[in-house]
C-alpha atoms as a PDB file:
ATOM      1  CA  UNK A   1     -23.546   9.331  15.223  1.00  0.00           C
ATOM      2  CA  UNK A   2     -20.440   9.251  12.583  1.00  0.00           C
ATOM      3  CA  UNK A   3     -19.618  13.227  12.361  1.00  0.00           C
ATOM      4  CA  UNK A   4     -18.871  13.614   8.338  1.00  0.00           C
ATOM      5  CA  UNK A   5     -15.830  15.314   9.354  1.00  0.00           C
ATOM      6  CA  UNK A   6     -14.443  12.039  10.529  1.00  0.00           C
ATOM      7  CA  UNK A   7     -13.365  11.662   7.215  1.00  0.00           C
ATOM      8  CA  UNK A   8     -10.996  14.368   7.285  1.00  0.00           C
ATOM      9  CA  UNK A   9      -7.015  14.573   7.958  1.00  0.00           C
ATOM     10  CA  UNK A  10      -6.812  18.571   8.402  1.00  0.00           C
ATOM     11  CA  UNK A  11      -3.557  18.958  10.408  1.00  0.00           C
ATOM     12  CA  UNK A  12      -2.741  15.791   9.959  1.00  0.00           C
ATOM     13  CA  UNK A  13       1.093  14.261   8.671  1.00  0.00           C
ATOM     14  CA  UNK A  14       0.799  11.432   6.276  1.00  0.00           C
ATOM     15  CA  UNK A  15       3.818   9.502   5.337  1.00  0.00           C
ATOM     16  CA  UNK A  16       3.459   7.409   1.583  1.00  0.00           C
ATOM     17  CA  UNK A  17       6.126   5.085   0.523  1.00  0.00           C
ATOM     18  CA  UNK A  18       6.835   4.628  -3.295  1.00  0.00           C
ATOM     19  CA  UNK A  19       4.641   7.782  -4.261  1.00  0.00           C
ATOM     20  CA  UNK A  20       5.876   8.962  -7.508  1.00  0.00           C
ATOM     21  CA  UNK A  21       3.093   6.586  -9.628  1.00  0.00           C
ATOM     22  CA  UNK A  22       0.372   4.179  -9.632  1.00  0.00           C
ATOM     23  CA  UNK A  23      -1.097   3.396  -6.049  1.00  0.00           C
ATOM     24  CA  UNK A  24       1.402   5.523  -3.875  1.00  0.00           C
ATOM     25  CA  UNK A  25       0.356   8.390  -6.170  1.00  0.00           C
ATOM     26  CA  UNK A  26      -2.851   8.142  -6.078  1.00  0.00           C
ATOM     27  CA  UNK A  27      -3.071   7.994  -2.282  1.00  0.00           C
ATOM     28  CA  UNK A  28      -1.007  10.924  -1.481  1.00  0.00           C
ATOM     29  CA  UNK A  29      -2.733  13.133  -3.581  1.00  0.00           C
ATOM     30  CA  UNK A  30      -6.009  11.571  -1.909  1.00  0.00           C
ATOM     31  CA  UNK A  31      -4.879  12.383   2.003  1.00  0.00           C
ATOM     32  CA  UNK A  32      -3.850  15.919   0.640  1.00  0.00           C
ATOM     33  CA  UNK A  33      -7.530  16.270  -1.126  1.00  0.00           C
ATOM     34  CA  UNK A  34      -8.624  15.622   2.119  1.00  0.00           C
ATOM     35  CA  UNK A  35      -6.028  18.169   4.367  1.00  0.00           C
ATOM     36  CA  UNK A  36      -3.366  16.242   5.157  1.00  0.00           C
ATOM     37  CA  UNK A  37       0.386  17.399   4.285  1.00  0.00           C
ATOM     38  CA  UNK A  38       2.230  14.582   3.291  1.00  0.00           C
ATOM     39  CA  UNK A  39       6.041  12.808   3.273  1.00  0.00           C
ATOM     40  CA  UNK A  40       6.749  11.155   0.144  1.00  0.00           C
ATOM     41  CA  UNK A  41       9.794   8.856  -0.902  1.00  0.00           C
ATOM     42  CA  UNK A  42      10.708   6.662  -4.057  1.00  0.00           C
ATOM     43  CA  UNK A  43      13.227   6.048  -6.008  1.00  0.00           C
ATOM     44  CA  UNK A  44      11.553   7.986  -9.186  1.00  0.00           C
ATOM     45  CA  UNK A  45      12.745  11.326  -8.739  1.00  0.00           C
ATOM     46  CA  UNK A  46      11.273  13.342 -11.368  1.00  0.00           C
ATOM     47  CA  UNK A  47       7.772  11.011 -11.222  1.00  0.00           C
ATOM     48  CA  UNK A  48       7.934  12.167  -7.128  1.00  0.00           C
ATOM     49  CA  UNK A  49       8.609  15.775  -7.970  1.00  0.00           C
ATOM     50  CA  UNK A  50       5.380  15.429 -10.001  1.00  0.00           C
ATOM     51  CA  UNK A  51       3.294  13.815  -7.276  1.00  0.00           C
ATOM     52  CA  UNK A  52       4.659  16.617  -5.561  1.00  0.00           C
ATOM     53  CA  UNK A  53       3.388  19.337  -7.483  1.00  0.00           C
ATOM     54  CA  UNK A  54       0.314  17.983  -7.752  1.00  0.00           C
ATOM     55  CA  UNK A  55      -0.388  17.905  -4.102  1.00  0.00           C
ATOM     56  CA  UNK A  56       1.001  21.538  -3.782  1.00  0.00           C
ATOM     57  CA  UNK A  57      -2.165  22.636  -6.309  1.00  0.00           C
ATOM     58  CA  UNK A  58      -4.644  21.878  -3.531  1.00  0.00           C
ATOM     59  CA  UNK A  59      -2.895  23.893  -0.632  1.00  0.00           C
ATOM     60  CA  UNK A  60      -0.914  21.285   1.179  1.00  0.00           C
ATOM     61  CA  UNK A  61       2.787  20.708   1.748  1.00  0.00           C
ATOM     62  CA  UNK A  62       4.937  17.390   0.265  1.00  0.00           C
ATOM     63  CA  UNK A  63       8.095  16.766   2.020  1.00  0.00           C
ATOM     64  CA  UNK A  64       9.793  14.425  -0.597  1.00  0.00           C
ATOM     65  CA  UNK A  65      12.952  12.502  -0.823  1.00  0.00           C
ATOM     66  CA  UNK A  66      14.733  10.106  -3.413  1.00  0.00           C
ATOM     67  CA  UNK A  67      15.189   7.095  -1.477  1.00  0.00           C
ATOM     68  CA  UNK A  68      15.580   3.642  -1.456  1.00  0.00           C
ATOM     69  CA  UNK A  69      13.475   2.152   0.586  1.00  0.00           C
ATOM     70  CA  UNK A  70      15.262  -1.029   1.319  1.00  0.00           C
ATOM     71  CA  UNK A  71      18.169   0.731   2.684  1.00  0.00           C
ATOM     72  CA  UNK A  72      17.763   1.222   6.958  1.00  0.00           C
ATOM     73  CA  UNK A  73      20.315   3.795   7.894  1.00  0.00           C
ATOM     74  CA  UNK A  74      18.565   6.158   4.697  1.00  0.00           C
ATOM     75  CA  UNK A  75      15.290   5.128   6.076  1.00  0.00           C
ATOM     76  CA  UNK A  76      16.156   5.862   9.618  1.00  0.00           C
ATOM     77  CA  UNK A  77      18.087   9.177   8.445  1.00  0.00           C
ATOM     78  CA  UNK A  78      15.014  10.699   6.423  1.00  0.00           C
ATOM     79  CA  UNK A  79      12.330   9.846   9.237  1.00  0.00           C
ATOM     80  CA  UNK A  80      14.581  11.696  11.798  1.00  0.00           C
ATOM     81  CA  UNK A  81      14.338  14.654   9.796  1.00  0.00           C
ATOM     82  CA  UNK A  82      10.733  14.731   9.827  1.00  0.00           C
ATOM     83  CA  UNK A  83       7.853  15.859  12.701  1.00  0.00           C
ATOM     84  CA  UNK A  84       5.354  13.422  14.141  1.00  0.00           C
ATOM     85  CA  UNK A  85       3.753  11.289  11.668  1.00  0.00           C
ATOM     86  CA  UNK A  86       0.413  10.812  12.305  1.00  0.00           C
ATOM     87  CA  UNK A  87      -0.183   7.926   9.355  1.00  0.00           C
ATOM     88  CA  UNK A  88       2.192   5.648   7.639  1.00  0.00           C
ATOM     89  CA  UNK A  89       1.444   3.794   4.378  1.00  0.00           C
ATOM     90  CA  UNK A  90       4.075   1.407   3.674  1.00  0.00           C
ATOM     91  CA  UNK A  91       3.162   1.489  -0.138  1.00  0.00           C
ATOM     92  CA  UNK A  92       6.876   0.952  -1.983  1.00  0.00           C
ATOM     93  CA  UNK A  93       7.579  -2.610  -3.493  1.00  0.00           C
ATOM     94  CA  UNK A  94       8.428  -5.339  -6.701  1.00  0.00           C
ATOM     95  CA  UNK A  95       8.508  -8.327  -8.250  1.00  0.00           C
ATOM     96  CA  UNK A  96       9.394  -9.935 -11.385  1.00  0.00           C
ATOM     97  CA  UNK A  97       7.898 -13.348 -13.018  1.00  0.00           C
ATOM     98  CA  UNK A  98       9.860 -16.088 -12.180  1.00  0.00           C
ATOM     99  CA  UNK A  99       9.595 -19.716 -10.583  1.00  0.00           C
ATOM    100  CA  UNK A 100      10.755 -20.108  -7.518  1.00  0.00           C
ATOM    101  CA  UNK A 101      13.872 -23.105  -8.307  1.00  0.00           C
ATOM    102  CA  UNK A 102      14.820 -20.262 -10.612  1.00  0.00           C
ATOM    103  CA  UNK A 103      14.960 -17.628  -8.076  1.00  0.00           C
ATOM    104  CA  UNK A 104      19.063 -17.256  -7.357  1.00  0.00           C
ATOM    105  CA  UNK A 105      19.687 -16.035  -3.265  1.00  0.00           C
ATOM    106  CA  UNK A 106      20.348 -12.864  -4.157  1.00  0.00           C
ATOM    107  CA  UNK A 107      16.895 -12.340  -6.327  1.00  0.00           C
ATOM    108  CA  UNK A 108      15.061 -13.653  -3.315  1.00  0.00           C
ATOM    109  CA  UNK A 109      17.344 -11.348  -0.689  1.00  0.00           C
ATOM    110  CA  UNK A 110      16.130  -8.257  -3.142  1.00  0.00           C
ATOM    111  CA  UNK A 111      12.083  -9.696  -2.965  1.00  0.00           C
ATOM    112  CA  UNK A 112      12.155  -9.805   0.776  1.00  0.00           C
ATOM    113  CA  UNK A 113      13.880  -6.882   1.128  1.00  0.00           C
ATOM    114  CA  UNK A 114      11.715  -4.565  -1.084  1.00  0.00           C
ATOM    115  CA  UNK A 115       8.313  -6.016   0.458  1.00  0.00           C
ATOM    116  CA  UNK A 116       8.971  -6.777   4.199  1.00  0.00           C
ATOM    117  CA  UNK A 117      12.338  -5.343   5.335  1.00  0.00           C
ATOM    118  CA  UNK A 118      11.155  -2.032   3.597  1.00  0.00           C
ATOM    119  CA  UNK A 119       8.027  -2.291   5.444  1.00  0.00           C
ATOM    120  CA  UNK A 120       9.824  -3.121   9.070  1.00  0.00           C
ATOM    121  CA  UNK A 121      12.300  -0.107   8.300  1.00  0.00           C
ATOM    122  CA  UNK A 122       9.430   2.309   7.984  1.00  0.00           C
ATOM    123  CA  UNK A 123       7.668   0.984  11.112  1.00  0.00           C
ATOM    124  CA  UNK A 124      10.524   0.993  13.150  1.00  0.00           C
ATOM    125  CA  UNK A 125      11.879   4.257  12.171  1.00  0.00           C
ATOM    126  CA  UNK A 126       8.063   6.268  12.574  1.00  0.00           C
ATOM    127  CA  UNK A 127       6.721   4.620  16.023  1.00  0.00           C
ATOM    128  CA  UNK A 128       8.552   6.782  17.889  1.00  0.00           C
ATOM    129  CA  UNK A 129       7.155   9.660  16.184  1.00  0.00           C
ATOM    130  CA  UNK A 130       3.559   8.444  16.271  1.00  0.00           C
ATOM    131  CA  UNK A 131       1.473  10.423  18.216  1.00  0.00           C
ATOM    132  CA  UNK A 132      -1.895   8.833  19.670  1.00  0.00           C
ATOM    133  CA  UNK A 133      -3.883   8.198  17.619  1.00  0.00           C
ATOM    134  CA  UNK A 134      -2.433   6.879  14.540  1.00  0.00           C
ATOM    135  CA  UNK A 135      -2.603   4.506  11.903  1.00  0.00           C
ATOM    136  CA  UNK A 136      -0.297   2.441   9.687  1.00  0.00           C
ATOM    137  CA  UNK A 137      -1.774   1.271   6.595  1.00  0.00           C
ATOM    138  CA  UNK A 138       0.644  -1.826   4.713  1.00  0.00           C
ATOM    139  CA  UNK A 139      -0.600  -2.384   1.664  1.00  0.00           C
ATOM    140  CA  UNK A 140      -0.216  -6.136   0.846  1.00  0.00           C
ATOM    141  CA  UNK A 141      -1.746  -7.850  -2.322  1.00  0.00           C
ATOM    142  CA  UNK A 142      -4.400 -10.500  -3.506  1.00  0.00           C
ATOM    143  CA  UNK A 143      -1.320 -13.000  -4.264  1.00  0.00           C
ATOM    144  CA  UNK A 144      -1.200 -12.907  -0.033  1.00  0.00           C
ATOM    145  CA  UNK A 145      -4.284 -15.081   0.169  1.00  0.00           C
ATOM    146  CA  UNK A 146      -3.579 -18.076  -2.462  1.00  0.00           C
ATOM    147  CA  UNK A 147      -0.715 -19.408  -4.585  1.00  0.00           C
ATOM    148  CA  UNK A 148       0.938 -17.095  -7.084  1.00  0.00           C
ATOM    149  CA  UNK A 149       3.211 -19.424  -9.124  1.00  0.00           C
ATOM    150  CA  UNK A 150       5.635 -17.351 -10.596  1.00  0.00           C
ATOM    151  CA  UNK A 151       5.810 -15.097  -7.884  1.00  0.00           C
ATOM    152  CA  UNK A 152       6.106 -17.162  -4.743  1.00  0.00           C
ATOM    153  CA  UNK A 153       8.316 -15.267  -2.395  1.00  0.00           C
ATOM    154  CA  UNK A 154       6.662 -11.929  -3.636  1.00  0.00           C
ATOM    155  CA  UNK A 155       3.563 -13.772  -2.608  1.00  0.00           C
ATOM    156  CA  UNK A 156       5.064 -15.339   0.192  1.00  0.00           C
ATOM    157  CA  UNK A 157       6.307 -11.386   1.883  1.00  0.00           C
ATOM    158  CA  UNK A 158       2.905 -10.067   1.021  1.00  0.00           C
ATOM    159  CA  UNK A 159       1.410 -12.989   3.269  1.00  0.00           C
ATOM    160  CA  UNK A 160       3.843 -12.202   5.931  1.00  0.00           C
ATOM    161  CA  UNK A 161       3.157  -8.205   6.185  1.00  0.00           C
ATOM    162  CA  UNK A 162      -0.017  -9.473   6.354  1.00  0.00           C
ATOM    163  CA  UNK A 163       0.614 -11.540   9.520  1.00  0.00           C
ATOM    164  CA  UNK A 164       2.960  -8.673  10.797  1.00  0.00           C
ATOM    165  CA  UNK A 165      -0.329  -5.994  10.612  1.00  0.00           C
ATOM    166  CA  UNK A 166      -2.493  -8.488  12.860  1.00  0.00           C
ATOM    167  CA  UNK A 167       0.719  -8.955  15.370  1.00  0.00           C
ATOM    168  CA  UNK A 168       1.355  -4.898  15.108  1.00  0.00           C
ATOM    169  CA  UNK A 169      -1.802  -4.248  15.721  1.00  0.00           C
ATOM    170  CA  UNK A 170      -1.670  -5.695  19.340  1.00  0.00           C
ATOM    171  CA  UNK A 171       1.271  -4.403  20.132  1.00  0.00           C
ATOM    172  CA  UNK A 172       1.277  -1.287  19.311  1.00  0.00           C
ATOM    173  CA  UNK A 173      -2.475  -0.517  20.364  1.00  0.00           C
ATOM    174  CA  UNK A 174      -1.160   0.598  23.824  1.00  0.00           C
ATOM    175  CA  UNK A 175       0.807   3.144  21.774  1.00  0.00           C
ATOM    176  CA  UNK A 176      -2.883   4.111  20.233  1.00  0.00           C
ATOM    177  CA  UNK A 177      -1.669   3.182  16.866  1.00  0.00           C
ATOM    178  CA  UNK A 178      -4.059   1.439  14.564  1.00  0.00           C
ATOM    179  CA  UNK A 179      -1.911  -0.742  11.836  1.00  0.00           C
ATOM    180  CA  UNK A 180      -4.676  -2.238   9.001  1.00  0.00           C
ATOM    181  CA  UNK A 181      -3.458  -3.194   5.384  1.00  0.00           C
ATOM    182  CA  UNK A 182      -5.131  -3.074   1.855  1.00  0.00           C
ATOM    183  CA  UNK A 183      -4.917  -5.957  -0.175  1.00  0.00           C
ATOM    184  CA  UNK A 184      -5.785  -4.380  -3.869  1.00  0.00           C
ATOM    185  CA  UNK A 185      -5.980  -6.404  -6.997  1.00  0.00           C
ATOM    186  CA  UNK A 186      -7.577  -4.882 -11.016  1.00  0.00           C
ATOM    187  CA  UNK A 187      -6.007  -1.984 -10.595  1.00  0.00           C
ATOM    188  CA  UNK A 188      -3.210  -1.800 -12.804  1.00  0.00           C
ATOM    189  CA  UNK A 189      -0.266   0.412 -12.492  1.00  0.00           C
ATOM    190  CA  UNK A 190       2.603   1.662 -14.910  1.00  0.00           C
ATOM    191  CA  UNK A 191       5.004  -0.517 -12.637  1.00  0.00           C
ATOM    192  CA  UNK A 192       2.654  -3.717 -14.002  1.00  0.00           C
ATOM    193  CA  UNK A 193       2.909  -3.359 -17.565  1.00  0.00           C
ATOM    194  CA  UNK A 194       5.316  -6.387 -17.451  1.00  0.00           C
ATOM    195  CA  UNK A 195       3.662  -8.511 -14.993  1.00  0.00           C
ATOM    196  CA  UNK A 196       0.217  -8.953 -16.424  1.00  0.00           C
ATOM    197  CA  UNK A 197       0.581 -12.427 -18.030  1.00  0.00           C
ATOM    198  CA  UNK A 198      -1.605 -13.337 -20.246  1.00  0.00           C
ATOM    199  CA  UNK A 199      -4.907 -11.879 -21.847  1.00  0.00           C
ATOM    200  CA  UNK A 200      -5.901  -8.616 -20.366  1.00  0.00           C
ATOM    201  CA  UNK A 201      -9.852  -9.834 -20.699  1.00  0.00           C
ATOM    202  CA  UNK A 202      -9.271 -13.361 -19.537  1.00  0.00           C
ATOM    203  CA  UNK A 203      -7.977 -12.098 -16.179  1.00  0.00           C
ATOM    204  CA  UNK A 204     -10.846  -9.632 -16.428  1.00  0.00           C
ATOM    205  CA  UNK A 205     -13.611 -12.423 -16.275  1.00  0.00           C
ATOM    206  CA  UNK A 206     -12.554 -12.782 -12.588  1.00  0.00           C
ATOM    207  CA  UNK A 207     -13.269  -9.588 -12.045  1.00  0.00           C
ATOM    208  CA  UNK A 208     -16.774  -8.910 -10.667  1.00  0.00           C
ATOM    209  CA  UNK A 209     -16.384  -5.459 -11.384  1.00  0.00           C
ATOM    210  CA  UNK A 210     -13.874  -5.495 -14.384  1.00  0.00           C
ATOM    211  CA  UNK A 211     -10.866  -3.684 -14.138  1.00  0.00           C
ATOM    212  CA  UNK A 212     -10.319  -0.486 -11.893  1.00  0.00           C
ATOM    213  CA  UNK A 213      -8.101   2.618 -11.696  1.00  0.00           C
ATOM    214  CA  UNK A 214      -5.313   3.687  -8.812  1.00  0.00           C
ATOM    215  CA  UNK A 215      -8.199   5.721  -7.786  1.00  0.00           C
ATOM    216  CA  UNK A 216     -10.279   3.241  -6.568  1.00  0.00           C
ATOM    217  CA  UNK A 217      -7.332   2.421  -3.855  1.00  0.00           C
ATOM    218  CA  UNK A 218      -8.352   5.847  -2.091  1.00  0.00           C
ATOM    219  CA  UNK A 219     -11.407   5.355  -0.302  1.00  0.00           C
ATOM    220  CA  UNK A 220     -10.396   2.988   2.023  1.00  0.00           C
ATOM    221  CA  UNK A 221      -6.574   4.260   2.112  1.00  0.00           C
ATOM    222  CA  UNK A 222      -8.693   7.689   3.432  1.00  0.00           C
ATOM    223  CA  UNK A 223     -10.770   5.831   6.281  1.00  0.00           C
ATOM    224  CA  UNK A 224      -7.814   3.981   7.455  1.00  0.00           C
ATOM    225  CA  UNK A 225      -6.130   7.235   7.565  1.00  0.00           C
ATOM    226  CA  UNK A 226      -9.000   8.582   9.653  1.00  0.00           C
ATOM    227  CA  UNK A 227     -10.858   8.727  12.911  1.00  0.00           C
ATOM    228  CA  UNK A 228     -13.988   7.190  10.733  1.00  0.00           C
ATOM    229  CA  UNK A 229     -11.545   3.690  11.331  1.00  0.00           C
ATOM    230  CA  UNK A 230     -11.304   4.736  14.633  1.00  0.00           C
ATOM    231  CA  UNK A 231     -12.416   1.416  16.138  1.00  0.00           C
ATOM    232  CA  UNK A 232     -10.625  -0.889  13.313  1.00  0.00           C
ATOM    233  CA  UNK A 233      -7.140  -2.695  13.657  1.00  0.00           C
ATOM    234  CA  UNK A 234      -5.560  -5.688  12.762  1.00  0.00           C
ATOM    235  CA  UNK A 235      -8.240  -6.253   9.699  1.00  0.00           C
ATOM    236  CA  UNK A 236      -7.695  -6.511   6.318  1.00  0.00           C
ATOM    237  CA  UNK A 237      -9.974  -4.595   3.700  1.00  0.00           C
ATOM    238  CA  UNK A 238     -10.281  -6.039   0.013  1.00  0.00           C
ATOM    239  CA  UNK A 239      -9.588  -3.694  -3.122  1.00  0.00           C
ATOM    240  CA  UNK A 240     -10.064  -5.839  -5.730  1.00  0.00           C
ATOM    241  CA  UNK A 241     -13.296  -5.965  -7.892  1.00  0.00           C
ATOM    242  CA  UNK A 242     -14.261  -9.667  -6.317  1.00  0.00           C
ATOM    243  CA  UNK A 243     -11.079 -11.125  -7.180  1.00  0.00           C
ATOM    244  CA  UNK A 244     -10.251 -12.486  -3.857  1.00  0.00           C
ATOM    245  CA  UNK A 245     -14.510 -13.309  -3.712  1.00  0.00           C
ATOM    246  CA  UNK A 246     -14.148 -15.346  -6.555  1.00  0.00           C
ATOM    247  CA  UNK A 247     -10.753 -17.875  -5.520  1.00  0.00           C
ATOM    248  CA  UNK A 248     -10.963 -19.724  -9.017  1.00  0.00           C
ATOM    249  CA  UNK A 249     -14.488 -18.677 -10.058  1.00  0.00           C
ATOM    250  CA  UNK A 250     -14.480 -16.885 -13.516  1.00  0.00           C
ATOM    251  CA  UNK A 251     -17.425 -15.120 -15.619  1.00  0.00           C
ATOM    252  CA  UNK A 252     -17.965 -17.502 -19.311  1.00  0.00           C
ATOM    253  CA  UNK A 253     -18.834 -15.031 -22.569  1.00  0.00           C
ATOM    254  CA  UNK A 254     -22.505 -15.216 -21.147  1.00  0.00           C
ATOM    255  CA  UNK A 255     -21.773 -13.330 -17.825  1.00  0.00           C
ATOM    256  CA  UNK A 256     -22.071 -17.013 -15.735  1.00  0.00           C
ATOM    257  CA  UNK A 257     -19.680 -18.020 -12.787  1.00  0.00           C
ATOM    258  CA  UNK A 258     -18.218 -21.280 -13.917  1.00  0.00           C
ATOM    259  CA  UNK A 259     -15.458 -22.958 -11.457  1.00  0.00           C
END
């Protein structure tokens, strides 16, 4: 029988990248709601000190840091200062619209860096301080499951954290390390205010469930996080109002799916 307490991360150590807004945020305050203390790095400092405070109003501790994520030896430098990490959300990345001939070598070396090498510093750097069990939660992104023209090598990374989680998740499961990702969509972030092309409502009508809030990232960040995920790894859970569901589908002013 699942024990409600399951749930819980009292005495836990979760570890958020890119947690001063939007997703990262809303997660961090989310493990500390539910008794975890938490690591936190981005490059926001004041927005992070925020997150920070906010976490400190419900009883728990934020270790924070200005950091760039992208950057190993700071990575490597900041984890060795820490404990055992019991959970690691690799969180932190970008984009910009652009087509991919357009896309110079060093636009494409800063795309790959922010949303895979960021993600391979962070998981090399905490393994060794991963007790058993633990969990790794990447979050990846709806444009990892079809084309995203005008962001093809964000897309492109996204895809291949994904493919990383399923390989991680086999080798590190002798370490008793769970590694999952979230693949969110509708929930839009300060960081997105540029990026949402188009009308807001047209994108909306391929939305089952309209638009959502950071907020709605934070049930299944939580049972990733948790022993209620106990017997989950390498899978892939969908945050994104029936966006990835609908692969083309859209609703017409009457509320009908029409290809």
């Amino acid at each position: 029988m699942l024990d409600p307490h399951a749930f819980r991360l009292d005495g836990k150590t979760v570890l958020v990248t890119g947690a001063a807004r939007g997703l990262g945020r809303a997660m961090a305050i989310a493990f500390a709601v539910y008794g975890a203390d938490v690591a936190l790095c981005d490059k926001l400092g004041d927005e992070l000190n925020d997150t920070k405070e906010t976490i400190e109003v419900f009883g728990r501790t934020a270790t924070t840091t200005v950091l760039d994520v992208r950057n190993t030896e700071a990575v490597n430098e900041w984890v060795g200062s820490l404990g055992d990490i019991d959970v690691l959300v690799n969180n932190a990345a970008g984009t910009f619209h652009g087509a991919f001939m357009d896309a110079s070598a060093n636009a494409q070396k800063a795309l790959v860096d922010a949303n895979f090498t960021s993600v391979t510093n962070f998981v090399r750097a905490c393994v060794p301080k991963m007790p058993s069990p633990s969990s790794i939660i990447n979050i990846t992104s709806v444009e990892a499951y079809r084309g995203a023209p005008g962001f093809g090598i964000y897309g492109a990374m996204k895809a291949a954290v994904e493919h990383l989680t399923r390989t991680l998740a086999l080798e590190l499961s002798e370490r008793g390390i769970r590694v999952n990702t979230i693949a969110p969509d509708g929930l839009p972030t300060p960081g997105d205010g540029e990026l949402l092309l188009g009308e807001h409502d047209d994108y909306a009508r391929k939305l089952a469930l309209g638009w959502g809030t950071s907020d709605d990232i934070c049930g299944a960040a939580v049972f990733l996080a948790s022993a209620a995920s106990r017997y989950v790894t390498g899978s892939t859970i969908h945050v994104d109002g029936g966006s990835n569901a609908a692969r083309g589908w859209s609703k017409d002013a009457a509320g009908n799916w029409i290809p």
